[in-house]
Protein backbone atom coordinates (compact mmCIF):
# COMPACT_ATOMS: atom_id res chain seq x y z
CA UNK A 1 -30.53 55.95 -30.20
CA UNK A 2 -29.48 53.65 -27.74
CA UNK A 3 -30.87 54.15 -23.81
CA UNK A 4 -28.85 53.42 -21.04
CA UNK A 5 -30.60 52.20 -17.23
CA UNK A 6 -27.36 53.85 -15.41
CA UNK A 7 -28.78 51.70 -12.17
CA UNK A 8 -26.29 53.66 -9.98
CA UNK A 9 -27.47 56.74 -10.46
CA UNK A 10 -30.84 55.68 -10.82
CA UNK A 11 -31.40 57.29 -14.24
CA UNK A 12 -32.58 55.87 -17.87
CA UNK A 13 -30.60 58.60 -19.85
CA UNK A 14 -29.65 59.03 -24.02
CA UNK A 15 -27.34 61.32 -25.27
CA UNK A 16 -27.93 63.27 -28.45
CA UNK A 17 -25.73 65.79 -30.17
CA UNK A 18 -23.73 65.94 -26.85
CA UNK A 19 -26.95 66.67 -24.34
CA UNK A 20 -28.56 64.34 -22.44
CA UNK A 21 -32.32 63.77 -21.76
CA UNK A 22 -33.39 61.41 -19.10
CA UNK A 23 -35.77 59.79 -16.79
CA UNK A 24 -35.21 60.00 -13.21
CA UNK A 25 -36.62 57.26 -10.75
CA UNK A 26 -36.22 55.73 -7.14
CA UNK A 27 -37.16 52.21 -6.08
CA UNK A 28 -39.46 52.06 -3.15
CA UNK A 29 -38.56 48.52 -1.59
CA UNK A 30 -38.02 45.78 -3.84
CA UNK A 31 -41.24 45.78 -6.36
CA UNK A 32 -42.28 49.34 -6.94
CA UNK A 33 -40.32 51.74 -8.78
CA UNK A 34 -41.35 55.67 -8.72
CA UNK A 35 -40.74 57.73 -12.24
CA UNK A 36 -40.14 60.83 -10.86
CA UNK A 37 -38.90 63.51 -13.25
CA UNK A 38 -38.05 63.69 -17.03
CA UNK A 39 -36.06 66.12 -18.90
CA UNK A 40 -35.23 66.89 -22.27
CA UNK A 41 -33.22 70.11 -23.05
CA UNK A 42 -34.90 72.62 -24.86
CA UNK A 43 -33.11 72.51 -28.31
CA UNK A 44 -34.32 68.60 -28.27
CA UNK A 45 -37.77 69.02 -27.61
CA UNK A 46 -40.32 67.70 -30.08
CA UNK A 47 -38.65 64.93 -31.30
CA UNK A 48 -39.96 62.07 -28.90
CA UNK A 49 -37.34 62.14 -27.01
CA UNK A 50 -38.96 61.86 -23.30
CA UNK A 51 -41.74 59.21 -24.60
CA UNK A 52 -38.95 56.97 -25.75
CA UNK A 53 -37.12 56.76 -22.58
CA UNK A 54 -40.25 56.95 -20.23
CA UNK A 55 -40.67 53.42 -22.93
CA UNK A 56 -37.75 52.36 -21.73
CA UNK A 57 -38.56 52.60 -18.26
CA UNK A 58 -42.19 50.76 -18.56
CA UNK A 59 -40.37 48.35 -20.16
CA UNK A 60 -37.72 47.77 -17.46
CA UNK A 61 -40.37 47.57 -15.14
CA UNK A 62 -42.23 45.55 -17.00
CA UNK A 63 -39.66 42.72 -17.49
CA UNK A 64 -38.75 43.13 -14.35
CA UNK A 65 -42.41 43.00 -12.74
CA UNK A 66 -42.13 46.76 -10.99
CA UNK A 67 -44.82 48.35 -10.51
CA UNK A 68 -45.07 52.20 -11.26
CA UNK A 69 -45.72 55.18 -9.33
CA UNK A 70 -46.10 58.22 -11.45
CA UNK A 71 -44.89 61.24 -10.05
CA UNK A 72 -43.70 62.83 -12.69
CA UNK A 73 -46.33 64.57 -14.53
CA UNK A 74 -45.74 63.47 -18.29
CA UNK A 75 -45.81 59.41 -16.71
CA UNK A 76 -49.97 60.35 -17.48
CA UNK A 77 -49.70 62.05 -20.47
CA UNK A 78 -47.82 58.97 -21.59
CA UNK A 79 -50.02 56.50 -20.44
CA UNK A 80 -52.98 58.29 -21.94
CA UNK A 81 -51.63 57.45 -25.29
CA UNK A 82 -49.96 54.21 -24.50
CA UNK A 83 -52.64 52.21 -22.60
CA UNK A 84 -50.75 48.66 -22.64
CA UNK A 85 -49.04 50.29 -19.39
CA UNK A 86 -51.47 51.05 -17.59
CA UNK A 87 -51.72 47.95 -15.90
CA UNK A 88 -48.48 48.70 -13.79
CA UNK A 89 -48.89 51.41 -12.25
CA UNK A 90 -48.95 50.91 -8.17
């Protein structure tokens, strides 16, 4: 499964079986970058889908020394079980 950072659309999106699921963002000035909203369509739900690209994002914002603010509501659920994040969120 390959995840792309579309940068211009602000969006860390896969495609699978023709849908796509995604993890919306915004940068706030120059060093913070705000998850904002994940989806996953239905019929692809279950599968990891939305913890895979919200690892995706950490990671971006890890290498690129962001900082995170967590507005969407599964950003927490994911951090609960992936603690090694934790340390960049804003």
């Amino acid at each position: 499964m390959k995840i792309i950072n579309d940068k211009s659309n602000s969006v860390f999106v896969t495609e699978v079986d023709g849908k796509e699921a995604y993890l919306r963002y915004t940068m706030k000035g120059e060093n913070v970058i705000d998850f904002i909203y994940t989806y996953t369509p239905p019929e692809l739900r279950g599968n990891g889908l939305a913890e895979k690209i919200v690892r995706e994002g950490f990671l971006f914002a890890k290498g690129s020394k962001l900082k995170v603010i967590p507005t969407c509501p599964y950003i927490m659920y994911f951090l609960s079980k992936n603690e090694e994040f934790k340390d960049l969120l804003n």
